[in-house]
N, C-alpha and C. Protein backbone atom coordinates (compact mmCIF):
# COMPACT_ATOMS: atom_id res chain seq x y z
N UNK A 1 123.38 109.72 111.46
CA UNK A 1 121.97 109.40 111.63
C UNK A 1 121.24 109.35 110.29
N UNK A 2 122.11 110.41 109.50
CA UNK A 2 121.12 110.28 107.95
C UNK A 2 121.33 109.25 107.47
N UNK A 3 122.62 108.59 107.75
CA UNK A 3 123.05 107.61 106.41
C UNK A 3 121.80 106.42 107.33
N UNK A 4 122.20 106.29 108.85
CA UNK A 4 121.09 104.66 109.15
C UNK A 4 119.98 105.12 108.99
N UNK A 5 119.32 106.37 108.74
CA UNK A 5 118.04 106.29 108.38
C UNK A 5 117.97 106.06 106.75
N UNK A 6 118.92 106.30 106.12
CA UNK A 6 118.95 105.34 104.30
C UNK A 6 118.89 104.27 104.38
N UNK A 7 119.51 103.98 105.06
CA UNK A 7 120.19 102.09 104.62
C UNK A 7 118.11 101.38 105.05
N UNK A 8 117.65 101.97 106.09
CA UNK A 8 116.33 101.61 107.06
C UNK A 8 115.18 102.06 105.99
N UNK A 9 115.32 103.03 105.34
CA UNK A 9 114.37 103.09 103.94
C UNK A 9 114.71 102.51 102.97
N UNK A 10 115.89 102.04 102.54
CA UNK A 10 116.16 101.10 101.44
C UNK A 10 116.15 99.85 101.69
N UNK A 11 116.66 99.59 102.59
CA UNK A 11 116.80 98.36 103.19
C UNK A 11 115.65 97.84 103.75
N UNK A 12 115.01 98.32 104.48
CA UNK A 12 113.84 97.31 105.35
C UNK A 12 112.38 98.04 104.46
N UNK A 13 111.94 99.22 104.36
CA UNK A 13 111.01 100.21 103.51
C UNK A 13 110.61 99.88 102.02
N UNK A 14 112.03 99.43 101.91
CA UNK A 14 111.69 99.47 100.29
C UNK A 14 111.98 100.71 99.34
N UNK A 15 112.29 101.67 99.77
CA UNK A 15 111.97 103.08 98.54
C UNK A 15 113.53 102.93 98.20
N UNK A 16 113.07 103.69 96.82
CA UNK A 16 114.05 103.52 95.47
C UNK A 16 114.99 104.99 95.61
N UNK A 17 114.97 105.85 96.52
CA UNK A 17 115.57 107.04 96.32
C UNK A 17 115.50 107.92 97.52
N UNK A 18 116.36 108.71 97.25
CA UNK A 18 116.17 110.23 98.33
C UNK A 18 115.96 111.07 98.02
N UNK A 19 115.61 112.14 98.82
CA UNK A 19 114.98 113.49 98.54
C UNK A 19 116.38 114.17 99.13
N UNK A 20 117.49 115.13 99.14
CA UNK A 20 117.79 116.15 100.26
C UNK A 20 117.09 117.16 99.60
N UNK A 21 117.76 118.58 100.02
CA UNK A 21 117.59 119.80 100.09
C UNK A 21 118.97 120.88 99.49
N UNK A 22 118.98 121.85 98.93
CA UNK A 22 119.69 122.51 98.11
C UNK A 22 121.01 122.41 99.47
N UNK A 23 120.88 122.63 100.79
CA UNK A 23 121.92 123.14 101.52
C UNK A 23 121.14 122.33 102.73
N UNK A 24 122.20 122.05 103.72
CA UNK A 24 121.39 121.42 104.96
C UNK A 24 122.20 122.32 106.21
N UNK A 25 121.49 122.95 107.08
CA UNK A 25 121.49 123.52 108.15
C UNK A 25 122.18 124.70 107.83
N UNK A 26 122.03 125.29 106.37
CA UNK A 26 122.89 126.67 106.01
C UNK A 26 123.92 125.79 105.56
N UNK A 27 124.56 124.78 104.97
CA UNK A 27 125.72 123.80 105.02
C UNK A 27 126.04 124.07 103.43
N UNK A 28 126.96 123.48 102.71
CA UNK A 28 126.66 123.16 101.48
C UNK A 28 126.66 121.40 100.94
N UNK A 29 126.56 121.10 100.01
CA UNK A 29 126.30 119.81 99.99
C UNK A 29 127.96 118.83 99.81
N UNK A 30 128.41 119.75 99.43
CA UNK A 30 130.05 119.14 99.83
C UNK A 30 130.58 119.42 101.07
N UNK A 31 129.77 119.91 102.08
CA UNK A 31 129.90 119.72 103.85
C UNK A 31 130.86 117.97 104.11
N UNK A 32 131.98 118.02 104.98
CA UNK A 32 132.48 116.96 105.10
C UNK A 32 131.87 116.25 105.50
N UNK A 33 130.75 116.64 106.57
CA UNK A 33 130.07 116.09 107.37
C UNK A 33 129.30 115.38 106.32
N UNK A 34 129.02 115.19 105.67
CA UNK A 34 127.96 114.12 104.83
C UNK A 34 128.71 113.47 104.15
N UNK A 35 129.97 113.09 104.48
CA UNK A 35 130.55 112.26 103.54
C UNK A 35 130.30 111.08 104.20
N UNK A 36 129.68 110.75 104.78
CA UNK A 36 129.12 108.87 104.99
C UNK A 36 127.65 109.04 104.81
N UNK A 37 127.06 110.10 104.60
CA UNK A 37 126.02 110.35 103.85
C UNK A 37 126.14 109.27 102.62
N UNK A 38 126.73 110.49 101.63
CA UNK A 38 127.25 110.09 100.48
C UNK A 38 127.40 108.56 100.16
N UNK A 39 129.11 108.06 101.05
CA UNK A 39 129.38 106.68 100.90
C UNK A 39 127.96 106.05 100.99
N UNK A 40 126.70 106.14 101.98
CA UNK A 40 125.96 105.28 101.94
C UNK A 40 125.12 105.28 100.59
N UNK A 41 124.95 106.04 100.26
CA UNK A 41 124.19 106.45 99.38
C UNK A 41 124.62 105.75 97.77
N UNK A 42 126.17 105.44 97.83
CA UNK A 42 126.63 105.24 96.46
C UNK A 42 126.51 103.62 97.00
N UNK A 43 126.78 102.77 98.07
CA UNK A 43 126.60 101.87 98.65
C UNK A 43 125.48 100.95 98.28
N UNK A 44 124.37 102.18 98.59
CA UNK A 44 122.81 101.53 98.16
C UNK A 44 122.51 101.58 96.65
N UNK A 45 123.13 102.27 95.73
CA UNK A 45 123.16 102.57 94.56
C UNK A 45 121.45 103.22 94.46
N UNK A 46 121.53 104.26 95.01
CA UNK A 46 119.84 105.01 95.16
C UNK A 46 120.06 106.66 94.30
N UNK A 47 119.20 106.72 93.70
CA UNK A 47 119.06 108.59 93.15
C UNK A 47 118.68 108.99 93.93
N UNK A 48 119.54 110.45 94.34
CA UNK A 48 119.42 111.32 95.13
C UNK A 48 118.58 112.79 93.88
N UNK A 49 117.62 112.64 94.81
CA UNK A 49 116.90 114.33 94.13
C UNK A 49 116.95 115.14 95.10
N UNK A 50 117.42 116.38 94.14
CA UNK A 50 117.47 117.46 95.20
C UNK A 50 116.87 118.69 94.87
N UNK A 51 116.39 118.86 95.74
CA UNK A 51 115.04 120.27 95.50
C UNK A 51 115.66 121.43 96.64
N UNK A 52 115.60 122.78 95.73
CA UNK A 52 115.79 123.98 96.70
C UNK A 52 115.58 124.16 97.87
N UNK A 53 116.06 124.71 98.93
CA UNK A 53 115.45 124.93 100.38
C UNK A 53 115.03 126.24 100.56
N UNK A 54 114.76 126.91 99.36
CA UNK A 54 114.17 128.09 99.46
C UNK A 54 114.90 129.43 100.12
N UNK A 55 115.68 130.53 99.47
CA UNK A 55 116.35 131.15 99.50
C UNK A 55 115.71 132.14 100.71
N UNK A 56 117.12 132.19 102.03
CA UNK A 56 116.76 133.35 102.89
C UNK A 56 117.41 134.51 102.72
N UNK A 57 117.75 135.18 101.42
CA UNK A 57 118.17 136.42 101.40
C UNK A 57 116.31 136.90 101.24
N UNK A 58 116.57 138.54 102.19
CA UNK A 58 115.50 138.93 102.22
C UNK A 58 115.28 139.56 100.87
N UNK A 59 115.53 139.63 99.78
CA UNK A 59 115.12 140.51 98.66
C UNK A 59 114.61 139.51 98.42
N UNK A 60 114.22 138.51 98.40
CA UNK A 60 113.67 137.50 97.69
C UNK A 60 112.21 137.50 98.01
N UNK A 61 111.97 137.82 99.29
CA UNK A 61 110.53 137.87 99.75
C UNK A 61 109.29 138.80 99.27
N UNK A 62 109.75 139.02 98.17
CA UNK A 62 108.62 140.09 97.16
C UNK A 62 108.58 139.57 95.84
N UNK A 63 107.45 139.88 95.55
CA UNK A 63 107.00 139.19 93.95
C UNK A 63 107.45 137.52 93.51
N UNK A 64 107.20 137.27 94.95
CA UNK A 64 107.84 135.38 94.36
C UNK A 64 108.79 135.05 94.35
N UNK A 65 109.52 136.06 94.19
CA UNK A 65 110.99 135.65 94.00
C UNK A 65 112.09 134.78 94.79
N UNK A 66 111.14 134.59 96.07
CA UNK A 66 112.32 133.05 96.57
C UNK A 66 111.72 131.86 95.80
N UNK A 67 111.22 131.88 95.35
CA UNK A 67 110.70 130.81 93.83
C UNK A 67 111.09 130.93 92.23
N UNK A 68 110.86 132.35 91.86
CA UNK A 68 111.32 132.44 90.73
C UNK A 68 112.40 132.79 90.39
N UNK A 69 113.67 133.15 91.34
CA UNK A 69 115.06 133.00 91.18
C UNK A 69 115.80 132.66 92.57
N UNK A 70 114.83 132.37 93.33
CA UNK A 70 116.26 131.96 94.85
C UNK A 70 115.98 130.85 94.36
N UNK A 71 115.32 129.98 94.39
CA UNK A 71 114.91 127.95 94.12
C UNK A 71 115.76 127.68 92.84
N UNK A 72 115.75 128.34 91.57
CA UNK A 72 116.35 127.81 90.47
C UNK A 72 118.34 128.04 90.93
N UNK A 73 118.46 129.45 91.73
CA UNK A 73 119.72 129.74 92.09
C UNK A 73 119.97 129.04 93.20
N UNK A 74 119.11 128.59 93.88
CA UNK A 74 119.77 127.22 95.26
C UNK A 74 120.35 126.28 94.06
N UNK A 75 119.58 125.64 93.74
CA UNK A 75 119.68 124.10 93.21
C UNK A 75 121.02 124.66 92.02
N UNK A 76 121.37 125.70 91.35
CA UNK A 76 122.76 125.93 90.68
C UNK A 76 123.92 125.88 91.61
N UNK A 77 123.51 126.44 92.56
CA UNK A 77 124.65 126.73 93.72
C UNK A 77 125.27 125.53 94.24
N UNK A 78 123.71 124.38 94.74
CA UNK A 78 123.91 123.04 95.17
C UNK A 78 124.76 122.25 93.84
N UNK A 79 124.04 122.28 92.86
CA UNK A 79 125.11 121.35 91.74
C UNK A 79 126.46 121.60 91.73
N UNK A 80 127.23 123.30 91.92
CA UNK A 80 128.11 123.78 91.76
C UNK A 80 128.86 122.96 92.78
N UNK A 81 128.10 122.71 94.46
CA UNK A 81 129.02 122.15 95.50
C UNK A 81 129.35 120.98 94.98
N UNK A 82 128.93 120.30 94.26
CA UNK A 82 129.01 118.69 94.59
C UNK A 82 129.91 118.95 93.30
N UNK A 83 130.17 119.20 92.38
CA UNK A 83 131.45 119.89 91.20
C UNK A 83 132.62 120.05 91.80
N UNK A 84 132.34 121.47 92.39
CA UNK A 84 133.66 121.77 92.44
C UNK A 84 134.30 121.58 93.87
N UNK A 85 133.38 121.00 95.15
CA UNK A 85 133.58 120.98 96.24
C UNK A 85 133.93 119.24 96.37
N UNK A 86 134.39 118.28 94.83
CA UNK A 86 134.89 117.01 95.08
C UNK A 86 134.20 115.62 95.31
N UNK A 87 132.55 116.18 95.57
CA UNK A 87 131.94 115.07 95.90
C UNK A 87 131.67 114.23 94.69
N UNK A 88 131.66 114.85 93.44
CA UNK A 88 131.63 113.65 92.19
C UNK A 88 132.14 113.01 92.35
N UNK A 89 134.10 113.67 92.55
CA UNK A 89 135.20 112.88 92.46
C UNK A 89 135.25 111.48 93.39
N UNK A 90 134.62 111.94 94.31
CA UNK A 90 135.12 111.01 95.62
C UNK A 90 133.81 110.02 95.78
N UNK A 91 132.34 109.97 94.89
CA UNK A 91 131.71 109.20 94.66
C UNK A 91 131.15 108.76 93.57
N UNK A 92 131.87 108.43 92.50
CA UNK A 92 131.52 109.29 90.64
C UNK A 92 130.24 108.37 90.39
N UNK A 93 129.84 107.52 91.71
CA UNK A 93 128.80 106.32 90.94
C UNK A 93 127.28 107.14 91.52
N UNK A 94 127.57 107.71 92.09
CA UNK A 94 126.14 108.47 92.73
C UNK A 94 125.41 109.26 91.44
N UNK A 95 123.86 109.07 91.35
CA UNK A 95 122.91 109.84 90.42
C UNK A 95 122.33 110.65 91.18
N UNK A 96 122.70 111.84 90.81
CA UNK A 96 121.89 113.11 91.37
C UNK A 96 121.03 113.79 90.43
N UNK A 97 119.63 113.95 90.94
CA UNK A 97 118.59 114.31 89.64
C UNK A 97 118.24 115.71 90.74
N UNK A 98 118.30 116.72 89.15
CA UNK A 98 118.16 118.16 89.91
C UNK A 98 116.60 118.75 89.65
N UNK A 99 115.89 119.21 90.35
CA UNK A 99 114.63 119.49 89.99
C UNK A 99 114.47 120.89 89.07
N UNK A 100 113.31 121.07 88.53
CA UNK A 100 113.42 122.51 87.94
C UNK A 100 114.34 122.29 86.87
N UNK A 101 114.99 121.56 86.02
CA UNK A 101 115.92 121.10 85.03
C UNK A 101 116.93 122.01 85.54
N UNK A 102 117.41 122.10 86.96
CA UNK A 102 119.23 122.38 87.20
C UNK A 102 118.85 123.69 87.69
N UNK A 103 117.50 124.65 87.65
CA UNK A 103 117.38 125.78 87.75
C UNK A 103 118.09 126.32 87.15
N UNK A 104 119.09 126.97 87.06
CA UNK A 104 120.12 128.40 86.24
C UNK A 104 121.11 127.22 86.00
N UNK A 105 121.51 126.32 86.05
CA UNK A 105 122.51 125.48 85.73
C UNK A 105 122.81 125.19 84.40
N UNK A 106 121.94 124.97 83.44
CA UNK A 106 122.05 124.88 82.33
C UNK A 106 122.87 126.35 81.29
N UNK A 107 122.42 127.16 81.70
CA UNK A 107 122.76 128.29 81.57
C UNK A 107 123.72 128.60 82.02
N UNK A 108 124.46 128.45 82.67
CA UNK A 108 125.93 128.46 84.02
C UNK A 108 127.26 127.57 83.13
N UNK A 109 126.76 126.96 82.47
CA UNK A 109 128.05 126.06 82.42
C UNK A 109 128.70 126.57 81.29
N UNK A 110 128.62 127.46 80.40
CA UNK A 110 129.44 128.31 79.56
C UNK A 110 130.34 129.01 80.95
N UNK A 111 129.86 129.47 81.95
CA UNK A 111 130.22 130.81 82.77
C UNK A 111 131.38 129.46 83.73
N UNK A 112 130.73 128.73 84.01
CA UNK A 112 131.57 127.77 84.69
C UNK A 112 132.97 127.46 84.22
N UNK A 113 132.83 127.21 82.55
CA UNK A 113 133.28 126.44 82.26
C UNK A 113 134.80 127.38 81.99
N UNK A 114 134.37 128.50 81.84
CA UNK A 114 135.43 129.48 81.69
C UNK A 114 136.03 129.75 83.21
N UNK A 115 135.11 129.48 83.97
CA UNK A 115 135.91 129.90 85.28
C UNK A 115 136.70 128.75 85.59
N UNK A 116 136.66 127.54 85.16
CA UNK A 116 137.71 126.89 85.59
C UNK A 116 139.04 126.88 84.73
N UNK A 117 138.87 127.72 83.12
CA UNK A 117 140.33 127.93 82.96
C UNK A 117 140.84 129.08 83.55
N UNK A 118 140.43 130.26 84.38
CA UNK A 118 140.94 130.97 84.41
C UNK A 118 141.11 131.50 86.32
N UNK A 119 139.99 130.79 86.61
CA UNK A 119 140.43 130.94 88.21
C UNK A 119 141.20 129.59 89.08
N UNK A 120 141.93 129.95 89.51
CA UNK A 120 143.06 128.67 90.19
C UNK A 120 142.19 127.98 91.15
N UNK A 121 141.41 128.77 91.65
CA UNK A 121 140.72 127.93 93.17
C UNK A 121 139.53 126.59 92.18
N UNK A 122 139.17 126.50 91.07
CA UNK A 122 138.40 125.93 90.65
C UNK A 122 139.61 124.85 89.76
N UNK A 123 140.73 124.85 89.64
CA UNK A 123 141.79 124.15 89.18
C UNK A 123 141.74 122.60 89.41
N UNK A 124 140.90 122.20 91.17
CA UNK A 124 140.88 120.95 91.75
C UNK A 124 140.18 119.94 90.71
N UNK A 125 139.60 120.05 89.35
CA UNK A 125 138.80 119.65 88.75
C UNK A 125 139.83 118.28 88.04
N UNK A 126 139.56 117.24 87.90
CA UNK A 126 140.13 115.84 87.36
C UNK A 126 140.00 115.73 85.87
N UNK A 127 138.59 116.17 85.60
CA UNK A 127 138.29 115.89 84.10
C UNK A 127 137.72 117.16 83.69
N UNK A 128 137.62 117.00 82.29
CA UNK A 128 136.42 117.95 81.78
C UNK A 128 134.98 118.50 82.32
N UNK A 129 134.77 119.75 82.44
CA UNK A 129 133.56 119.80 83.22
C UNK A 129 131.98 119.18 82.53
N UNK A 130 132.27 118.85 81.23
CA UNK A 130 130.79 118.08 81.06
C UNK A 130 131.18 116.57 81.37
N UNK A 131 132.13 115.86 81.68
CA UNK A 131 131.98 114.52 81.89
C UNK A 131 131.45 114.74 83.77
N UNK A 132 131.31 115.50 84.46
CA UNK A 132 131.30 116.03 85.74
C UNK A 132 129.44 115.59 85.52
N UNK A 133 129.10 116.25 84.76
CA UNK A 133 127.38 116.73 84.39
C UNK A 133 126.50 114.83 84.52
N UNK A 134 127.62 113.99 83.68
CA UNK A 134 127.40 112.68 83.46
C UNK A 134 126.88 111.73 84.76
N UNK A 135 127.17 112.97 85.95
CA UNK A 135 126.44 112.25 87.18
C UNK A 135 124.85 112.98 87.61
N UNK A 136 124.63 113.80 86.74
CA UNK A 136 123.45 114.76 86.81
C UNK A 136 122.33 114.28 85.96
N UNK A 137 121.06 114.38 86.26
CA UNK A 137 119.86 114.27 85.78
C UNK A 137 119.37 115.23 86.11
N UNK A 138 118.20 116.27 84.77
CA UNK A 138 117.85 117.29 84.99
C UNK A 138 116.21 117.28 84.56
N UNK A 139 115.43 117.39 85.66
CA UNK A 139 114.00 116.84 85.07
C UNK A 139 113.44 118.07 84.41
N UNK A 140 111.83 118.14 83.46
CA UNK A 140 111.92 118.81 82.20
C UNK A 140 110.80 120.04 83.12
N UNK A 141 110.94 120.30 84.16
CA UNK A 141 110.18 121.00 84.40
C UNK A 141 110.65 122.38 84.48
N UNK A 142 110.80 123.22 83.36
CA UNK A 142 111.24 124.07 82.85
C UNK A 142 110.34 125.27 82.59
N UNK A 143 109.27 124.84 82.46
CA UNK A 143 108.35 125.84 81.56
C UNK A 143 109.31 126.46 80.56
N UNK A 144 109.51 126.13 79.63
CA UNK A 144 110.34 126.41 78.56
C UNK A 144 110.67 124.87 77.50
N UNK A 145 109.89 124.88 77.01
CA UNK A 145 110.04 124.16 75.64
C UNK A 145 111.61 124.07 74.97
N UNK A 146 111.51 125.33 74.50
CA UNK A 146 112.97 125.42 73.88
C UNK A 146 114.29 125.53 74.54
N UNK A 147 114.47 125.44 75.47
CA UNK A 147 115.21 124.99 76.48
C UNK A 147 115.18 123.92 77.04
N UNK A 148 114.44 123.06 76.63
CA UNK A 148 114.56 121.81 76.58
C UNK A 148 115.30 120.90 75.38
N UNK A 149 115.27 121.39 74.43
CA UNK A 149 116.04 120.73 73.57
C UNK A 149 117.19 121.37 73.19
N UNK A 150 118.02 122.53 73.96
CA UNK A 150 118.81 122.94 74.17
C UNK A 150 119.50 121.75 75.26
N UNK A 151 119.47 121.57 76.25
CA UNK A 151 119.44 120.70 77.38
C UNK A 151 119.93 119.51 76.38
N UNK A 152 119.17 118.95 75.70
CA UNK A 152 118.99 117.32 75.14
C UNK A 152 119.83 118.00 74.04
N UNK A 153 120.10 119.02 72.85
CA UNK A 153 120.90 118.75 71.64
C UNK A 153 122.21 119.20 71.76
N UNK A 154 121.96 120.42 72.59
CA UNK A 154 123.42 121.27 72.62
C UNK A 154 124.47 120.84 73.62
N UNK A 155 123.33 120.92 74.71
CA UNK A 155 124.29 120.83 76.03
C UNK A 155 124.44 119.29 76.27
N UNK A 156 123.49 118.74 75.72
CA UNK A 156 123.90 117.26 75.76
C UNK A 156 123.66 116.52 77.26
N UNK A 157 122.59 117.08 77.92
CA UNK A 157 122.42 116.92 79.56
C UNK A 157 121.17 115.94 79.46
N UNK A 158 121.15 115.05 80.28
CA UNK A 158 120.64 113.75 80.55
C UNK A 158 118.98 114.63 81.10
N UNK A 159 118.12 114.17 80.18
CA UNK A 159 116.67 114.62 80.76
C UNK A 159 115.94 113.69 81.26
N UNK A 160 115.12 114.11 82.90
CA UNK A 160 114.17 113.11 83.01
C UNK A 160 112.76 113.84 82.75
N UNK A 161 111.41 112.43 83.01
CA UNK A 161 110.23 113.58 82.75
C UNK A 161 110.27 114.26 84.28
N UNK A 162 109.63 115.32 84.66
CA UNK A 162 109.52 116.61 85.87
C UNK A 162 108.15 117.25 85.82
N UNK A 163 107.81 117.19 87.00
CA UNK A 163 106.07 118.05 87.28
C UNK A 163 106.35 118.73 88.63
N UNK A 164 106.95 118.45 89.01
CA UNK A 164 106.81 119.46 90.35
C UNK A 164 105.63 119.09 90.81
N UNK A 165 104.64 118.55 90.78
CA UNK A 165 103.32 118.44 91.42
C UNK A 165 103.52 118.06 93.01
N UNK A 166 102.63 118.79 93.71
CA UNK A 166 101.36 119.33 93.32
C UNK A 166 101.72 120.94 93.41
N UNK A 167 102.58 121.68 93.24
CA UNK A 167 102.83 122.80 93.43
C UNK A 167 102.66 123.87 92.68
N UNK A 168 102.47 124.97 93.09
CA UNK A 168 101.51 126.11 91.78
C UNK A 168 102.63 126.05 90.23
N UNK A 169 103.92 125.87 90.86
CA UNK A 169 105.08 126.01 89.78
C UNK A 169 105.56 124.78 89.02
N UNK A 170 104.19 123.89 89.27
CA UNK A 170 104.32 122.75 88.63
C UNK A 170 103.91 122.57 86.78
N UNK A 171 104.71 121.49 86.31
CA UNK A 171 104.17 121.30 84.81
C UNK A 171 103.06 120.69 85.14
N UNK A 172 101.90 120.09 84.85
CA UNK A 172 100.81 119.51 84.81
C UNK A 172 101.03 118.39 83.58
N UNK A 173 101.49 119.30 82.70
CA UNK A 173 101.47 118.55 81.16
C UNK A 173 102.34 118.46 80.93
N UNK A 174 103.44 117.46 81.77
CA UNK A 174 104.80 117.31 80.94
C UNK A 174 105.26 116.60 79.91
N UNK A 175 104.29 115.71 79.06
CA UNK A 175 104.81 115.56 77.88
C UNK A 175 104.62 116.48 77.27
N UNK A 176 103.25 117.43 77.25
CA UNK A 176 102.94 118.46 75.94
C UNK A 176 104.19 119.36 75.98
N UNK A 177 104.57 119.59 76.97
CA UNK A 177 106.41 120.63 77.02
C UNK A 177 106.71 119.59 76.12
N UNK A 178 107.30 118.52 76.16
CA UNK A 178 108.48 117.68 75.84
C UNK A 178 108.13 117.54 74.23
N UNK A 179 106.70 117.22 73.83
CA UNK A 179 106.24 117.30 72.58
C UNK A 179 106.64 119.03 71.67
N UNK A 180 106.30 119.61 72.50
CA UNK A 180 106.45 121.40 72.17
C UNK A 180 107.76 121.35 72.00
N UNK A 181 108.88 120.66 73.10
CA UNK A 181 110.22 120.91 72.54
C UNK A 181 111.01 120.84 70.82
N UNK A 182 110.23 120.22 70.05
CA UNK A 182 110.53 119.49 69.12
C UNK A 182 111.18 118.59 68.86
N UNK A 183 111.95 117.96 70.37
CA UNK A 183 112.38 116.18 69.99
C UNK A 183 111.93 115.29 69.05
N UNK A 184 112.78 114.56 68.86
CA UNK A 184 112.23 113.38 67.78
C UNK A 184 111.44 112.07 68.83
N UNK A 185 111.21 111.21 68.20
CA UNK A 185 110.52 110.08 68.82
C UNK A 185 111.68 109.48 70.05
N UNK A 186 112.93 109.55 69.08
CA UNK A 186 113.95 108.07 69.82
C UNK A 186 114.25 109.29 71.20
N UNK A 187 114.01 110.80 70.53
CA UNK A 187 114.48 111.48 72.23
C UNK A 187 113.72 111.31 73.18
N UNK A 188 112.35 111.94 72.84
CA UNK A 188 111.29 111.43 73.75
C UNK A 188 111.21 110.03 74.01
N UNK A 189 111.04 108.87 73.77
CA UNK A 189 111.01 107.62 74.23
C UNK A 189 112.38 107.39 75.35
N UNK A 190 113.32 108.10 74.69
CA UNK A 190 114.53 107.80 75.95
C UNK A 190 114.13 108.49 76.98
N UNK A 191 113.66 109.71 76.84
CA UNK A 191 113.38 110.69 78.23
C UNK A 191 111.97 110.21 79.20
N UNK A 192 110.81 109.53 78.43
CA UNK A 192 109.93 109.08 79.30
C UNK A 192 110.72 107.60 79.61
N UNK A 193 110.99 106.72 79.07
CA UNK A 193 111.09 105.44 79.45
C UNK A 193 112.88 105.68 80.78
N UNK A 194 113.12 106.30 81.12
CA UNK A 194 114.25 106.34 82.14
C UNK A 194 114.11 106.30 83.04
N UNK A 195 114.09 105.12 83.89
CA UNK A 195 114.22 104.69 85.33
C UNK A 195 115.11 105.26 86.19
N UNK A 196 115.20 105.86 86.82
CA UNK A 196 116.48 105.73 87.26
C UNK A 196 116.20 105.37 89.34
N UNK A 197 115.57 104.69 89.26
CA UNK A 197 115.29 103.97 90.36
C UNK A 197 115.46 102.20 90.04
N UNK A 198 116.07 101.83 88.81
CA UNK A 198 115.96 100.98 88.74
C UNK A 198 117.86 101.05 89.13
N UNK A 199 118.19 99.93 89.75
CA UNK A 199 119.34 99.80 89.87
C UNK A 199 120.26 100.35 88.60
N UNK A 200 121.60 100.38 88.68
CA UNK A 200 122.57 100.59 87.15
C UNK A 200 121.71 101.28 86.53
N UNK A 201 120.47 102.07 86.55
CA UNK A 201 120.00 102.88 85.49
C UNK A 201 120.95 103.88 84.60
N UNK A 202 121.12 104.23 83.69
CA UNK A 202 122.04 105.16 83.15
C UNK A 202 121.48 105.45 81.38
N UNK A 203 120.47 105.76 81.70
CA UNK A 203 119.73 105.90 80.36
C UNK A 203 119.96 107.47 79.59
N UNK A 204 120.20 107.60 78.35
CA UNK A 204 121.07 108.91 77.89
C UNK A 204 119.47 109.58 77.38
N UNK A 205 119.47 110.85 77.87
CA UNK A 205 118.26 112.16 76.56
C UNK A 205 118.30 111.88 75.57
């Protein structure tokens, strides 16, 4: 039902993209069950964004915290499925743009990256884990400046611009972050000018 309701927003609607959710029905996003999800999705050649579904462990329900670490730890957890649970592999043309710049993801992939030399169950991996990332877009809504050009120099991760709007945990001013980061011109011009609703988009940070 999800995939004919894509093809019916791309197709007859017009819109350039999808929204899911960190996990669907408690699921993870490498659930088999969405694998004609998926196929449709790489089919239509559409960006998929995916935003947290808001963490139901109950410790979270004090001081914000299903916002200020269940939402950034959904959307790590969600990137992790579609990694190591095969769905890159099995659709490598799909663009997935993560909100919150990856939440804890950026930060994870030292920890990742070691867990796949050393734990067997993470072994299923084809390539290197940053050519994996090459299907990821991570928008700059960070509140963190300098972690933004960590993202764009070190880690080498594809940035889009990010506001979260209209939400309290939104940037408002997302170039002044992107300016604050200390990018150069040619970074910033790549990071605002990136479509990625435009068909074949594949524009680098």
């Amino acid at each position: 039902m999800a995939a004919r309701e894509l093809e019916y927003a791309v197709g007859t609607l017009g819109l350039g993209g999808v929204q899911v959710l960190s996990q669907i029905n408690g699921g993870g996003l490498d659930d088999p069950r969405l694998a004609i999800f998926w196929k449709t999705v790489a089919e239509l050649d559409v960006p998929v964004f995916i935003h947290p579904a808001n963490s139901l462990d109950p410790l979270t329900r004090r001081y914000y915290l299903v916002n200020l670490v269940g939402n950034p730890t959904e959307t790590a957890q969600a990137t992790a499925h579609l990694i190591f649970g095969g769905v890159i592999d099995r659709f490598p043309t799909v663009r997935f743009v993560l909100a919150h710049a990856g939440g804890t993801t950026p930060r994870l992939l030292g920890r990742w990256g070691h867990g796949v030399e050393v734990i067997p169950e993470l072994g299923i991996l084809t390539r290197p884990l940053k050519d994996y990332l090459r299907s990821f877009y991570f928008d700059s809504c960070v509140h963190d400046p300098a972690l933004v050009r960590v993202m764009v120099r070190e880690l080498g991760l594809q940035v889009v611009v990010g506001t979260d709007y209209p939400f309290d945990m939104g940037d408002l001013e997302p170039r002044s972050t992107l300016v604050a980061s200390g990018l150069d011109e040619r970074e910033l011009a790549a990071i605002e000018a990136a479509n990625l609703f435009a068909t074949g988009t594949n524009l680098p940070a």
